[in-house]
C-alpha atoms as a PDB file:
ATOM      1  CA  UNK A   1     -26.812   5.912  -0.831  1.00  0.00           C
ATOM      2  CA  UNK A   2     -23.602   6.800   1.158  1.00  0.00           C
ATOM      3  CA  UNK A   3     -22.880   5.863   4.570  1.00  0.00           C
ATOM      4  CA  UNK A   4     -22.723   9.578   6.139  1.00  0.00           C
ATOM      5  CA  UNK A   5     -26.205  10.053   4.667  1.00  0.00           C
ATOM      6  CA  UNK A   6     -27.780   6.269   6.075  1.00  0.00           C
ATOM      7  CA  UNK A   7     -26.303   7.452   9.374  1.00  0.00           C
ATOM      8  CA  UNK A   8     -27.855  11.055   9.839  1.00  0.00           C
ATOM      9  CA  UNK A   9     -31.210   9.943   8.230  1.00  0.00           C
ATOM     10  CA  UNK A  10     -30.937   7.054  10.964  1.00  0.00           C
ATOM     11  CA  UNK A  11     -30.371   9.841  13.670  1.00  0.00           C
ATOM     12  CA  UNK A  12     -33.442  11.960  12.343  1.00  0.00           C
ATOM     13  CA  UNK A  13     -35.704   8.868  12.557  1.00  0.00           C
ATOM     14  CA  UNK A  14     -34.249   8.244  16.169  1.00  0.00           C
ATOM     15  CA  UNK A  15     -34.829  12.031  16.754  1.00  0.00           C
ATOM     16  CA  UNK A  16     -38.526  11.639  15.795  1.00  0.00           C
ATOM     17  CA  UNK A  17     -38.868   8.388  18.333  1.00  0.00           C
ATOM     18  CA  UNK A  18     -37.413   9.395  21.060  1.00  0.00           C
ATOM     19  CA  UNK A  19     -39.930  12.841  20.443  1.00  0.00           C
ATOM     20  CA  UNK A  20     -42.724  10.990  20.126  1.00  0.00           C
ATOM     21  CA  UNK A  21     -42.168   8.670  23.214  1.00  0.00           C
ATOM     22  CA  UNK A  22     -41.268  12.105  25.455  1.00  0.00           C
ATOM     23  CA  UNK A  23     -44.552  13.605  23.893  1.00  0.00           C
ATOM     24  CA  UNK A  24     -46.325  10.249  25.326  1.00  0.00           C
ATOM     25  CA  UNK A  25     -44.589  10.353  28.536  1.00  0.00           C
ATOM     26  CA  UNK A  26     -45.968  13.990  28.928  1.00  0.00           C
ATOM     27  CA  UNK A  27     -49.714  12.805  27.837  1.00  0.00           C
ATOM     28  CA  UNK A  28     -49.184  10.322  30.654  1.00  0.00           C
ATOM     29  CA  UNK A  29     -47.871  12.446  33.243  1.00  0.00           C
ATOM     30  CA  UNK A  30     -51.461  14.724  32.240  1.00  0.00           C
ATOM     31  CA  UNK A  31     -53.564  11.969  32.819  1.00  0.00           C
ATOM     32  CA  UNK A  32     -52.100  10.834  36.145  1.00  0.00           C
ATOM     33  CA  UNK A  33     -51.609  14.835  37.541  1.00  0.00           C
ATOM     34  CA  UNK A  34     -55.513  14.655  36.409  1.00  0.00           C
ATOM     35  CA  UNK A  35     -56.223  11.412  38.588  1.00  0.00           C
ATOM     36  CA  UNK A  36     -54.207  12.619  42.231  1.00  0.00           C
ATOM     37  CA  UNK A  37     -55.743  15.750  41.943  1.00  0.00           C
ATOM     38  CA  UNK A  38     -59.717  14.560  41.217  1.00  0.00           C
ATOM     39  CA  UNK A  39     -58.628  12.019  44.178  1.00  0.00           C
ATOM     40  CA  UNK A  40     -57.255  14.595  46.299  1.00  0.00           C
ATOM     41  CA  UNK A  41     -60.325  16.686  46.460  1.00  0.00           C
ATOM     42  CA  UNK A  42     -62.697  14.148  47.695  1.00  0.00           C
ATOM     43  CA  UNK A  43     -59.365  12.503  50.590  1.00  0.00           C
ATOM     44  CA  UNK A  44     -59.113  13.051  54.098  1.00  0.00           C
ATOM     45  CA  UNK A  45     -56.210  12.494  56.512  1.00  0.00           C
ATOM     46  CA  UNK A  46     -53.174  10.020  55.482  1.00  0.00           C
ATOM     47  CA  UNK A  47     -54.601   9.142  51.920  1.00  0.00           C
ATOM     48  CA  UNK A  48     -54.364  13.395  51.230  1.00  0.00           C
ATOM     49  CA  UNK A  49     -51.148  13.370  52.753  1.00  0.00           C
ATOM     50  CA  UNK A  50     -49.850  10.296  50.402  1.00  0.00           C
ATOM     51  CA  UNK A  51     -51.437  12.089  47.223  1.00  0.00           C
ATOM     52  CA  UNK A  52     -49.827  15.657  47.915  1.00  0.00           C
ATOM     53  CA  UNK A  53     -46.717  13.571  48.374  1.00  0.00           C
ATOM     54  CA  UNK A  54     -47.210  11.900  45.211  1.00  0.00           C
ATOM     55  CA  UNK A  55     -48.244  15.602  43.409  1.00  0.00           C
ATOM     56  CA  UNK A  56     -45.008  16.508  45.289  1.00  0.00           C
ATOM     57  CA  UNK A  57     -42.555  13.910  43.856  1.00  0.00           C
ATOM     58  CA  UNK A  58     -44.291  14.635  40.010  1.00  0.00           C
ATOM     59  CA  UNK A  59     -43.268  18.772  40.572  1.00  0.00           C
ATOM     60  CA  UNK A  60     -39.426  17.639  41.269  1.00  0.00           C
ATOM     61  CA  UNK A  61     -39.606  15.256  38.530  1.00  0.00           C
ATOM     62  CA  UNK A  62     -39.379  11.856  40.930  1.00  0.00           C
ATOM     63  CA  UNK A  63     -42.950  10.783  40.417  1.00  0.00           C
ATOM     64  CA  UNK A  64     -42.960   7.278  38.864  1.00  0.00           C
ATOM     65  CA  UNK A  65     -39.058   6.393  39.969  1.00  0.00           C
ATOM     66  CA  UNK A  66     -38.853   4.217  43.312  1.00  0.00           C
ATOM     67  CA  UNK A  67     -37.847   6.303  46.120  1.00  0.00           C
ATOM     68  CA  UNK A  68     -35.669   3.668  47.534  1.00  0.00           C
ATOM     69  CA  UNK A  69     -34.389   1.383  44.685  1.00  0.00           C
ATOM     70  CA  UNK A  70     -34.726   4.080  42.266  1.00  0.00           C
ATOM     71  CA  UNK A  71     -36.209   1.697  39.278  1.00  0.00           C
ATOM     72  CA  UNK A  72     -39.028   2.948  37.179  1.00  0.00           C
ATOM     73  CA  UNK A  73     -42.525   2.089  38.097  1.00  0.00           C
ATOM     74  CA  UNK A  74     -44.733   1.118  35.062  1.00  0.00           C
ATOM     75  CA  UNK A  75     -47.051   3.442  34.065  1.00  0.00           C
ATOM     76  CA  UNK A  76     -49.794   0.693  34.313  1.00  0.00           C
ATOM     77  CA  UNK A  77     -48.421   0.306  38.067  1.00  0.00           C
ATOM     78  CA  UNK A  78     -49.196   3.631  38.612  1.00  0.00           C
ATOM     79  CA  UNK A  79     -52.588   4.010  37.362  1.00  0.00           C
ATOM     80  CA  UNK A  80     -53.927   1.373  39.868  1.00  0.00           C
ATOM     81  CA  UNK A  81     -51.440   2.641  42.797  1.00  0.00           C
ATOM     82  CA  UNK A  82     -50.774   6.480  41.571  1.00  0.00           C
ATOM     83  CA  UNK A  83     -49.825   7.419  44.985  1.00  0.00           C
ATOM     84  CA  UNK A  84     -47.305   4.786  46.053  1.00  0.00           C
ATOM     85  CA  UNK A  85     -43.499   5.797  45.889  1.00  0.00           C
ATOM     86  CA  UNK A  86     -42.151   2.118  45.460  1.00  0.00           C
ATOM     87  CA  UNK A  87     -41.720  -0.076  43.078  1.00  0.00           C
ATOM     88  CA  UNK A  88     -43.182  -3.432  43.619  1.00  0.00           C
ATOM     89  CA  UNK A  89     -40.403  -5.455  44.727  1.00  0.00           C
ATOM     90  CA  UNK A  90     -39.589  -2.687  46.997  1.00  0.00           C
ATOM     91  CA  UNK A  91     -43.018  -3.366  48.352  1.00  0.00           C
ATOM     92  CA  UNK A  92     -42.497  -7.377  48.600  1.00  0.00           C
ATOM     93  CA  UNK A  93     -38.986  -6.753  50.397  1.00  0.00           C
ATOM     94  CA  UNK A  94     -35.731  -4.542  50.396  1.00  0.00           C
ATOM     95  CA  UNK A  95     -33.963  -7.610  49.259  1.00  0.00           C
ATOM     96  CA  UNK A  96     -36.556  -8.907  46.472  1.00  0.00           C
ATOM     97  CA  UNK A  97     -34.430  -9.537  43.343  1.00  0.00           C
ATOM     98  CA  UNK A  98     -35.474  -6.382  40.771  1.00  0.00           C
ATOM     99  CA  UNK A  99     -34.040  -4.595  38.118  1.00  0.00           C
ATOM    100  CA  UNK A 100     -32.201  -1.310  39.856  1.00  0.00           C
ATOM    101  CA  UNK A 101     -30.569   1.690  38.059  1.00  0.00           C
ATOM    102  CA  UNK A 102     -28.061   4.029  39.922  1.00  0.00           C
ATOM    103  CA  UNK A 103     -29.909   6.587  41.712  1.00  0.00           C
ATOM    104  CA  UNK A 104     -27.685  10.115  42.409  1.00  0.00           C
ATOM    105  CA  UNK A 105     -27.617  11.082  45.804  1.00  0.00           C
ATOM    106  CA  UNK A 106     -30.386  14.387  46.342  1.00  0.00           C
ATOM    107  CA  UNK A 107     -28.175  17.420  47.161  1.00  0.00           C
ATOM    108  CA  UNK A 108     -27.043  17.885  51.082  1.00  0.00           C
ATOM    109  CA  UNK A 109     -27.575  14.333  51.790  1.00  0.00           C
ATOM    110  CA  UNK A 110     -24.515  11.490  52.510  1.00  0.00           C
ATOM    111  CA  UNK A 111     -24.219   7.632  52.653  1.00  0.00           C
ATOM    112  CA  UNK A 112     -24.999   6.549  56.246  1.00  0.00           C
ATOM    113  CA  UNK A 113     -21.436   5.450  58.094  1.00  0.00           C
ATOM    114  CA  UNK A 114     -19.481   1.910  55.397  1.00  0.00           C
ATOM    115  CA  UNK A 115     -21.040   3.113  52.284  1.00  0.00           C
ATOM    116  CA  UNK A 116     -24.465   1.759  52.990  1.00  0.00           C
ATOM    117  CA  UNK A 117     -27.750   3.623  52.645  1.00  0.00           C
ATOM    118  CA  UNK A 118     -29.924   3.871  55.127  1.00  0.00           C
ATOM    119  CA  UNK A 119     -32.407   3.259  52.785  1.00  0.00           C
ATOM    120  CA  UNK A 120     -32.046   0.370  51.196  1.00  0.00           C
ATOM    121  CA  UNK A 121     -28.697  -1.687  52.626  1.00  0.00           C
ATOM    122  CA  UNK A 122     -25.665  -2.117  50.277  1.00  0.00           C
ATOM    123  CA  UNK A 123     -26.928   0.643  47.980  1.00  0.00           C
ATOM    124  CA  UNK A 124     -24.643   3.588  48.642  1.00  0.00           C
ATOM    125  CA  UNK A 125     -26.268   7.112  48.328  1.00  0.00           C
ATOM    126  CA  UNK A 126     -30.011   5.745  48.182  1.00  0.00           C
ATOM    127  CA  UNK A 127     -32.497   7.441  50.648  1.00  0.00           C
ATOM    128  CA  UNK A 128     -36.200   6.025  51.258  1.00  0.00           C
ATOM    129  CA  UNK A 129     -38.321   7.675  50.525  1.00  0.00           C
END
């Protein structure tokens, strides 16, 4: 078998993965739209507020990314605490030791004065949430 045709049989099977994980993602993003919204109906006061936040973050795409370190919640995470916006080690401190992954500035917003968030300190362009 040549190389050229190992590689682009390699990319179709890559093709299909990465597929099948995004069609999982969506399934999961179903099931947890399904769970705010049956606990919405029956919430009062703060708890409705934090759910129609959490419904607010999934309709721009945030839901399940830590508003202020910007790491990825675990789905598992989220199906015990679907309405939290931070990761756990956000939770346990803003200086917990965690995996982080660049988070891009949301439009009209600046680092506060040195480069510093005002968010989460010594990460430049990160708003809390």
């Amino acid at each position: 078998m040549s190389k050229e045709r190992i590689i682009v049989m390699s990319d179709a099977r890559s093709v299909h993965t990465h597929l099948h994980d995004y069609e999982r993602h969506l399934a999961q993003l179903d099931r947890l739209r399904a769970i705010l919204e049956e606990e919405l109906a029956g919430a009062r006061g703060p708890r409705a507020a934090r759910i129609e936040a959490a419904l607010d973050r999934m309709d721009r795409g945030l839901y399940g990314v830590c508003g202020r370190c910007g790491a990825f919640i675990p789905y598992e995470r989220l199906l015990r605490t679907f309405d939290r916006p931070t990761c756990d080690a956000c939770v346990t401190g803003p200086d917990a030791e965690h995996d982080r992954r660049p988070v891009a500035p949301r439009a009209g917003t600046a680092p506060a004065p040195g480069g510093a968030s005002r968010g989460h300190p010594g990460r430049p362009g990160v708003e809390a949430a």
